[in-house]
C-alpha atoms as a PDB file:
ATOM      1  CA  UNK A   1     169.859 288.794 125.006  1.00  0.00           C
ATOM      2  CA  UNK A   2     169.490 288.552 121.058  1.00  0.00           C
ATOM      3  CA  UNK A   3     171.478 291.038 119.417  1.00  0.00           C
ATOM      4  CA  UNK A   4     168.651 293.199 117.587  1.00  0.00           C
ATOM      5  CA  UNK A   5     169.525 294.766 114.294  1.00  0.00           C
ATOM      6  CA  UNK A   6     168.215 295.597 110.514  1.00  0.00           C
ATOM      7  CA  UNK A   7     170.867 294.294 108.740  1.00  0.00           C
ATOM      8  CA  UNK A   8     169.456 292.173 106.129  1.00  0.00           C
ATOM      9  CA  UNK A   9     173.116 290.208 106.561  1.00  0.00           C
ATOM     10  CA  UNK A  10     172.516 289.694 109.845  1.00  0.00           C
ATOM     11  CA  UNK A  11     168.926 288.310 109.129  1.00  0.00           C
ATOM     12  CA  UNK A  12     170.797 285.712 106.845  1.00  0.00           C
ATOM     13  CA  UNK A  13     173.446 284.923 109.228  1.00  0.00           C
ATOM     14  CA  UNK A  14     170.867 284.247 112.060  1.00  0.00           C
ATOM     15  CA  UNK A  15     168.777 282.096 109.959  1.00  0.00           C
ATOM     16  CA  UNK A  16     172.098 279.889 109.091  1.00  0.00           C
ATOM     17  CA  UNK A  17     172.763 279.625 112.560  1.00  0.00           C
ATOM     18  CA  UNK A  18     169.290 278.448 113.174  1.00  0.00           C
ATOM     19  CA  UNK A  19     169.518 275.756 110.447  1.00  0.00           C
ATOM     20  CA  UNK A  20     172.861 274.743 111.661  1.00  0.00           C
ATOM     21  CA  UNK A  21     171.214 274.110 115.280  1.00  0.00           C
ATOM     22  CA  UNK A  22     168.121 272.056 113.713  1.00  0.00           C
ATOM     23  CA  UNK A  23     171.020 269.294 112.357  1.00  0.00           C
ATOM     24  CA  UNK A  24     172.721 269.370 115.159  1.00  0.00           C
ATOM     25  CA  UNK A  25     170.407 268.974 117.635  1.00  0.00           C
ATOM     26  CA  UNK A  26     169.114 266.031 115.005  1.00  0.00           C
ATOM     27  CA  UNK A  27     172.059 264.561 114.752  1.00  0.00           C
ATOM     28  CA  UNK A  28     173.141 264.462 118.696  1.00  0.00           C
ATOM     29  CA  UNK A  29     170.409 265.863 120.790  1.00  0.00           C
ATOM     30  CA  UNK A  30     170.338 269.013 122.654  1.00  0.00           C
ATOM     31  CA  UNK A  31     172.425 267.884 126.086  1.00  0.00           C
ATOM     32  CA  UNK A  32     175.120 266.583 123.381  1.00  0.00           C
ATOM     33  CA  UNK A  33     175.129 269.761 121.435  1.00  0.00           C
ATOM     34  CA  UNK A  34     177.282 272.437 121.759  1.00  0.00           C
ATOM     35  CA  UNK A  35     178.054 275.923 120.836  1.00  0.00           C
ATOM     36  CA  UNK A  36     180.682 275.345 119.007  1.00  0.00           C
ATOM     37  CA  UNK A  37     179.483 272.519 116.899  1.00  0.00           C
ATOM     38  CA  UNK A  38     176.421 274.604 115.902  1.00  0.00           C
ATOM     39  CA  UNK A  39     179.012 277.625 115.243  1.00  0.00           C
ATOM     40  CA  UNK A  40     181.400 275.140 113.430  1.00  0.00           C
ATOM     41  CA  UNK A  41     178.212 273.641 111.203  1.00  0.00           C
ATOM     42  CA  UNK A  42     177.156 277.217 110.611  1.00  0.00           C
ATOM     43  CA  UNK A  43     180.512 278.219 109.657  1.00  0.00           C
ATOM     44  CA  UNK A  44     180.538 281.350 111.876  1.00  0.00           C
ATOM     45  CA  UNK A  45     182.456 281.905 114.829  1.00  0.00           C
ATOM     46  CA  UNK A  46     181.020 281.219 118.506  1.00  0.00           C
ATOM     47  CA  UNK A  47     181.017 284.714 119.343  1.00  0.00           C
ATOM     48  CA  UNK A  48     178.804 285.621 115.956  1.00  0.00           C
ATOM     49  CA  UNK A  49     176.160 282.629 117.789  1.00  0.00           C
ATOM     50  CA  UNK A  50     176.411 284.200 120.906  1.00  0.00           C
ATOM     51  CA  UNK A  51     175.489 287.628 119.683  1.00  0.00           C
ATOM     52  CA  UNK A  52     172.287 286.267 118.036  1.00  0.00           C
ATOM     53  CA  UNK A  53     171.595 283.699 120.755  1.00  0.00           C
ATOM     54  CA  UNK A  54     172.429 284.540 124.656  1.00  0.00           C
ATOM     55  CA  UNK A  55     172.429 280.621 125.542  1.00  0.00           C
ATOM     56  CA  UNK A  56     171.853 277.128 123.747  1.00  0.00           C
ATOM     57  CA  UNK A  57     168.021 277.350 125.112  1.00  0.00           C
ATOM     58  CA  UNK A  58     167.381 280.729 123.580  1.00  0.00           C
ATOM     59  CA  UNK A  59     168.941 279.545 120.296  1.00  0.00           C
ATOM     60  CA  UNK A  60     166.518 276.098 120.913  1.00  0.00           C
ATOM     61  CA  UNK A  61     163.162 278.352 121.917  1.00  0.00           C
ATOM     62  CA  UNK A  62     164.483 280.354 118.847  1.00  0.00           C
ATOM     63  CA  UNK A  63     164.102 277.406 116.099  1.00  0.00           C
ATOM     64  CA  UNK A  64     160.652 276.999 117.611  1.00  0.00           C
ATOM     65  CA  UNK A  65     159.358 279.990 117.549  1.00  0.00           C
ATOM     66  CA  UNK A  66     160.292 279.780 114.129  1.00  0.00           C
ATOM     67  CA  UNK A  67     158.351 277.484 112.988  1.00  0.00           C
ATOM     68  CA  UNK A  68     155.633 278.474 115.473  1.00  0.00           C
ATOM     69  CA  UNK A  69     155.847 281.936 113.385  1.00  0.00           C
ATOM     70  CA  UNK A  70     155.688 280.189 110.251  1.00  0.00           C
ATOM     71  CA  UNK A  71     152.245 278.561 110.817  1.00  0.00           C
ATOM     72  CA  UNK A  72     150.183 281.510 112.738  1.00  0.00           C
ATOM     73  CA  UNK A  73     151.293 283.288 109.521  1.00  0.00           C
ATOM     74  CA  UNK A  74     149.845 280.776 107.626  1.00  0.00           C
ATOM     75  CA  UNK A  75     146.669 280.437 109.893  1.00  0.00           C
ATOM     76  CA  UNK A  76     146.260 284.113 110.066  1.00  0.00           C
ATOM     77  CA  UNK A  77     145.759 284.145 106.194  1.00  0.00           C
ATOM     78  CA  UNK A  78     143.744 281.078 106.237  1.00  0.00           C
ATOM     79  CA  UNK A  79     141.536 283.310 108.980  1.00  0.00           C
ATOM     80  CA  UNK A  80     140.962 285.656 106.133  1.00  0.00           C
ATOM     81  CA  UNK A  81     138.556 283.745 104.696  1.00  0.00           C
ATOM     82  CA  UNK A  82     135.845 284.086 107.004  1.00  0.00           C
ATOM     83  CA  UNK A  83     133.827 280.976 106.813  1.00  0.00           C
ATOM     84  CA  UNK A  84     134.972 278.707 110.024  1.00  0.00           C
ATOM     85  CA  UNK A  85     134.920 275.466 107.979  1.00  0.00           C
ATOM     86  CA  UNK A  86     137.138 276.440 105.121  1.00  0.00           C
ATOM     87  CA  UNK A  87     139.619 277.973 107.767  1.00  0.00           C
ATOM     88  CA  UNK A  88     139.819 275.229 110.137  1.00  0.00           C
ATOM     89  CA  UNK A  89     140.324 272.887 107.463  1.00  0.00           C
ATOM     90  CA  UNK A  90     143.514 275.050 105.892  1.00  0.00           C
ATOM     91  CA  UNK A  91     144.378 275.601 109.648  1.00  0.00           C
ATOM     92  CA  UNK A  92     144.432 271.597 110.369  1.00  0.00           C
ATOM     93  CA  UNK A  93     146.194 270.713 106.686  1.00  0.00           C
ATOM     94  CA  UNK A  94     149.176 272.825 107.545  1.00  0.00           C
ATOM     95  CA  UNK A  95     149.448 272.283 110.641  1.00  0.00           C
ATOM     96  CA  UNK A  96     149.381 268.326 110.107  1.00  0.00           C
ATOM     97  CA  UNK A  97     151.719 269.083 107.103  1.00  0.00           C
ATOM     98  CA  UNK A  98     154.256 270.183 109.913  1.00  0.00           C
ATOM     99  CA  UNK A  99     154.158 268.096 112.689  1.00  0.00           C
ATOM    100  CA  UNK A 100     154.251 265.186 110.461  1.00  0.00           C
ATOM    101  CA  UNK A 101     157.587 266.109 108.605  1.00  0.00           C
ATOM    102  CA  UNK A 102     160.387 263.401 109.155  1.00  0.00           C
ATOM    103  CA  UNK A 103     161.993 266.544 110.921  1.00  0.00           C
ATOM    104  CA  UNK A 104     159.508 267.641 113.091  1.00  0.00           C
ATOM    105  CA  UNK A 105     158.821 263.736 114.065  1.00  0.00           C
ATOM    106  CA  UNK A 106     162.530 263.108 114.932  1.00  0.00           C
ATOM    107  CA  UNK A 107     162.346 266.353 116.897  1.00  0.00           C
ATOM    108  CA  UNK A 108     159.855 265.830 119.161  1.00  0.00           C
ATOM    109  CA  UNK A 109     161.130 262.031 119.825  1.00  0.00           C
ATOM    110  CA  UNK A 110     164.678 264.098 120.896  1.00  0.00           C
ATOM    111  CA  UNK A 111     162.525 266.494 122.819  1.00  0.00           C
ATOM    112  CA  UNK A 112     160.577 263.628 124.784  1.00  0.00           C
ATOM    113  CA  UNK A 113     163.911 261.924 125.439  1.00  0.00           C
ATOM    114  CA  UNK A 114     165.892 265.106 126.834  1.00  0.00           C
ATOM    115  CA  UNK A 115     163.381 266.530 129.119  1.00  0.00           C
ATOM    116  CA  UNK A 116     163.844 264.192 132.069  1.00  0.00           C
ATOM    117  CA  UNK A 117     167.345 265.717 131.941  1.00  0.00           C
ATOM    118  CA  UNK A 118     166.537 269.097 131.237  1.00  0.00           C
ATOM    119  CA  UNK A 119     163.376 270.348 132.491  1.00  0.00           C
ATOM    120  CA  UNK A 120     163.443 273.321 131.362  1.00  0.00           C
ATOM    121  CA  UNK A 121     163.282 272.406 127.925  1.00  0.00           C
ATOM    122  CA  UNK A 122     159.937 271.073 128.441  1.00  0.00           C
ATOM    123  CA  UNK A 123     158.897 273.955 129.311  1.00  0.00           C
ATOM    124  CA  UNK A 124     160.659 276.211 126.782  1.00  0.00           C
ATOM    125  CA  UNK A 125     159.148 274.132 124.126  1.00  0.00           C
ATOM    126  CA  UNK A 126     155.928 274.291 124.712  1.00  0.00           C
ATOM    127  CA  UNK A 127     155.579 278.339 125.407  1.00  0.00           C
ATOM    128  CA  UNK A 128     157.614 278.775 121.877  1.00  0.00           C
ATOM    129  CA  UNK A 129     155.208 276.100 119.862  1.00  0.00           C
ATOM    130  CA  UNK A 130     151.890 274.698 121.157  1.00  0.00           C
ATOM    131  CA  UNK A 131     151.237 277.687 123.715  1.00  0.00           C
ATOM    132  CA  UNK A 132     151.118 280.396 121.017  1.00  0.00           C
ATOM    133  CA  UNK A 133     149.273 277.465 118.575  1.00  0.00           C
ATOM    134  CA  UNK A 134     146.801 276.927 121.295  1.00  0.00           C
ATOM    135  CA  UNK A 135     146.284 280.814 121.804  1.00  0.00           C
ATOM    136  CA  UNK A 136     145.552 281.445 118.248  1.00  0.00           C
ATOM    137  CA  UNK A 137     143.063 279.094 117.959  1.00  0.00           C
ATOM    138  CA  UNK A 138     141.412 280.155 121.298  1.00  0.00           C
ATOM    139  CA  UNK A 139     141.688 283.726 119.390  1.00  0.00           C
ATOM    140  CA  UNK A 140     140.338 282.759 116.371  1.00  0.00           C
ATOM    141  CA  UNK A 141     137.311 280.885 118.219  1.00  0.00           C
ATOM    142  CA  UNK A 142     136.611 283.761 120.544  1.00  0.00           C
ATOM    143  CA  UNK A 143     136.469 285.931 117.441  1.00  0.00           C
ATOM    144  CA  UNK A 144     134.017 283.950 115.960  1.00  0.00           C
ATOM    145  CA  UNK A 145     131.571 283.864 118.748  1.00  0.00           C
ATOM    146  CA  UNK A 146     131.378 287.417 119.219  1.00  0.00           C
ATOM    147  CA  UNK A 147     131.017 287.527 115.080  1.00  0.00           C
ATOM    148  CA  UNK A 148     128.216 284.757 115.716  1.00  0.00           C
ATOM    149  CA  UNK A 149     129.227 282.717 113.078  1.00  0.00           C
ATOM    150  CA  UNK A 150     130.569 279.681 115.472  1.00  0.00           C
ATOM    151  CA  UNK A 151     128.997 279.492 119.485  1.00  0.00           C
ATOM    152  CA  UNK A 152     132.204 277.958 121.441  1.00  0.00           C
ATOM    153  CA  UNK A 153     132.014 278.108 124.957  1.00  0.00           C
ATOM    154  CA  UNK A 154     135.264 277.229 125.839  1.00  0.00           C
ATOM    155  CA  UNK A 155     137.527 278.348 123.586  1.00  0.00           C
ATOM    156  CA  UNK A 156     141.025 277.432 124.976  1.00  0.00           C
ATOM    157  CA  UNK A 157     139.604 274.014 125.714  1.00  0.00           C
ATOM    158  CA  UNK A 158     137.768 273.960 121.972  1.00  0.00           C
ATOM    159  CA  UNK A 159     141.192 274.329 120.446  1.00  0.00           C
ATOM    160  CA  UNK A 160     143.079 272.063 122.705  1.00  0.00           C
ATOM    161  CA  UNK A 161     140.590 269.377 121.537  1.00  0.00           C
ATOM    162  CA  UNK A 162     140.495 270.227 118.057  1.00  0.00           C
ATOM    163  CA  UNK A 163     144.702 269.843 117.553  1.00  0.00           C
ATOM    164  CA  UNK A 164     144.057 266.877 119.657  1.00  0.00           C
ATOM    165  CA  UNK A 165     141.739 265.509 116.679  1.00  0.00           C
ATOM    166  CA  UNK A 166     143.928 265.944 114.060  1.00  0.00           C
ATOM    167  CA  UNK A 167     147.102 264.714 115.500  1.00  0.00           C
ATOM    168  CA  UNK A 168     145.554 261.690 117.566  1.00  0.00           C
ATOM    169  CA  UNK A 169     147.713 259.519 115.054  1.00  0.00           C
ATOM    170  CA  UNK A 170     151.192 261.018 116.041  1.00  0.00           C
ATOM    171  CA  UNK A 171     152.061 258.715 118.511  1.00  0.00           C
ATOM    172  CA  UNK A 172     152.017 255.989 116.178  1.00  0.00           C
ATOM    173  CA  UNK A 173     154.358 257.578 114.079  1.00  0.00           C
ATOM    174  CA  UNK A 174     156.995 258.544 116.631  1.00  0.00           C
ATOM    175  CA  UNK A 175     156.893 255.120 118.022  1.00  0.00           C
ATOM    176  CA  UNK A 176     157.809 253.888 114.682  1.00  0.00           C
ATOM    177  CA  UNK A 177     154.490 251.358 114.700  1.00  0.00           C
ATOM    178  CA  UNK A 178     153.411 253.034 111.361  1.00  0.00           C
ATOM    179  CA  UNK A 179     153.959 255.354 108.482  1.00  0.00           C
ATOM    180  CA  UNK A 180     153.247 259.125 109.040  1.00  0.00           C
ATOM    181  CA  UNK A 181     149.370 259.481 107.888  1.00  0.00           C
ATOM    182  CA  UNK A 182     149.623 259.743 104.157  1.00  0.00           C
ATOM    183  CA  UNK A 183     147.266 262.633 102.077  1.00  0.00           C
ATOM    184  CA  UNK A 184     144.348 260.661 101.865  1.00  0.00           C
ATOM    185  CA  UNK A 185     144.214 259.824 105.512  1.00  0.00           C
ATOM    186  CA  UNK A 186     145.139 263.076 107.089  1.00  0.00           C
ATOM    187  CA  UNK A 187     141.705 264.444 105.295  1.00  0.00           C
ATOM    188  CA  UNK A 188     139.833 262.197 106.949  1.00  0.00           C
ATOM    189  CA  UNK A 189     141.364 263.106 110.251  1.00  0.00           C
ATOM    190  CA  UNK A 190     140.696 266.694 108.990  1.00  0.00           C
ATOM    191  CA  UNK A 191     136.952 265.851 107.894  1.00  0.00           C
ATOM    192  CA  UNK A 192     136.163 264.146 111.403  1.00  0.00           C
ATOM    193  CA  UNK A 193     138.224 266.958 113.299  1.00  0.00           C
ATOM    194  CA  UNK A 194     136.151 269.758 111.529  1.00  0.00           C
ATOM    195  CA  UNK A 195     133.024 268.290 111.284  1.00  0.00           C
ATOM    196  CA  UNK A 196     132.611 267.521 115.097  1.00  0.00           C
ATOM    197  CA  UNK A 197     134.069 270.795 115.489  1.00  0.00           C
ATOM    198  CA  UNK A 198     131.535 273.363 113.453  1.00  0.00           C
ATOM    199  CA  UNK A 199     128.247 270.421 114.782  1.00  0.00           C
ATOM    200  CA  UNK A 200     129.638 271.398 118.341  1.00  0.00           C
ATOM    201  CA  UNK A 201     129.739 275.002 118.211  1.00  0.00           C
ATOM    202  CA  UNK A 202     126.790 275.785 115.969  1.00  0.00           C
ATOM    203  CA  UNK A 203     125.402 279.453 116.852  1.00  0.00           C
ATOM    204  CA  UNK A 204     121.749 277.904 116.662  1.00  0.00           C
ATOM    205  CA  UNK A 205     122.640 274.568 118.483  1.00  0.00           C
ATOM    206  CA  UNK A 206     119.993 273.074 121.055  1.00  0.00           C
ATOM    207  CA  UNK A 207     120.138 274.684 124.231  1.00  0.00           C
ATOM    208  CA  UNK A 208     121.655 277.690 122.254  1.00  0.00           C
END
């Protein structure tokens, strides 16, 4: 169980450990990693990372939800705006900012290799990240239908499909067959994402 406290040292101290874990499970994957290396790369003792994390997979859900925390925060603003188009396409540019970081890349290629070994981490990963992504979206989409400015029927599905549009060229980048998307291509992702998106859900659609 995380230690909970308001301690703004303690705040500091858990976000070293976290960065400490993100290069080590970089540099050696998570079944390689250990408590003490994180501890020793922290430069805390393995007591201090086992009174902010109970277990290696709390301290790994941890530096997801992180990030994960990072974004809706961003989205949530972006949400502020209150046209659908505008939001989506702040929503899509940081998102795509994110997962196509050198960082996030090599994590995910770690992730893919680790799982047959640990199952759970499947698992853990994707309620920490893309589960709470997903639900925001199918928030923010339910929202707007009962606001009528967007019609979406299926909302969870709706924003499945719609972070399946912008990142349909991440494969290609993990694989190492090309670059990540540069600027000028992830907007035209973004465009074609959107665009399909806000045609689809129209409130005064055919058959509306």
């Amino acid at each position: 169980m995380n230690a909970v406290t308001d301690n703004p040292g303690a705040a500091g101290k858990r976000e070293t450990i976290l960065e400490a874990a993100r290069t080590v499970f970089l540099e050696v994957g998570f079944g390689a990693a250990s408590m003490d290396a994180i501890a020793s790369a922290a430069r805390v003792s393995k007591q201090t990372v086992y009174n902010h994390f109970g277990s290696k997979e709390e301290l790994f859900a941890a530096m997801i939800r992180d990030t994960c925390d990072s974004m809706t925060g961003a989205f949530a603003e972006a949400a502020k705006v209150g046209n659908p188009e505008a939001t989506l396409r702040t929503i899509a540019r940081h998102f795509m900012r994110v997962i196509y970081s050198e960082e996030k890349l090599a994590m995910h290629r770690i992730l893919m290799a680790e799982v047959p070994r640990f199952p759970e981490l499947g698992r853990i990963y994707y309620q920490s990240g893309p589960e709470i992504i997903r639900k925001f979206l199918a928030d923010y989409f339910t929202e707007q239908t009962s606001r009528g400015t967007l019609k979406v029927d299926n909302p969870r599905i709706t924003a499945e499909q719609f972070i399946g549009m912008v990142t349909g060229c991440r494969i290609r980048a993990e694989l190492g067959v090309e670059s990540p998307p540069g600027e000028e291509l992830q907007e035209r992702y973004i465009d074609n994402a959107v665009t399909m998106i806000i045609r689809a859900c129209r409130p005064d659609r055919a058959g509306s």
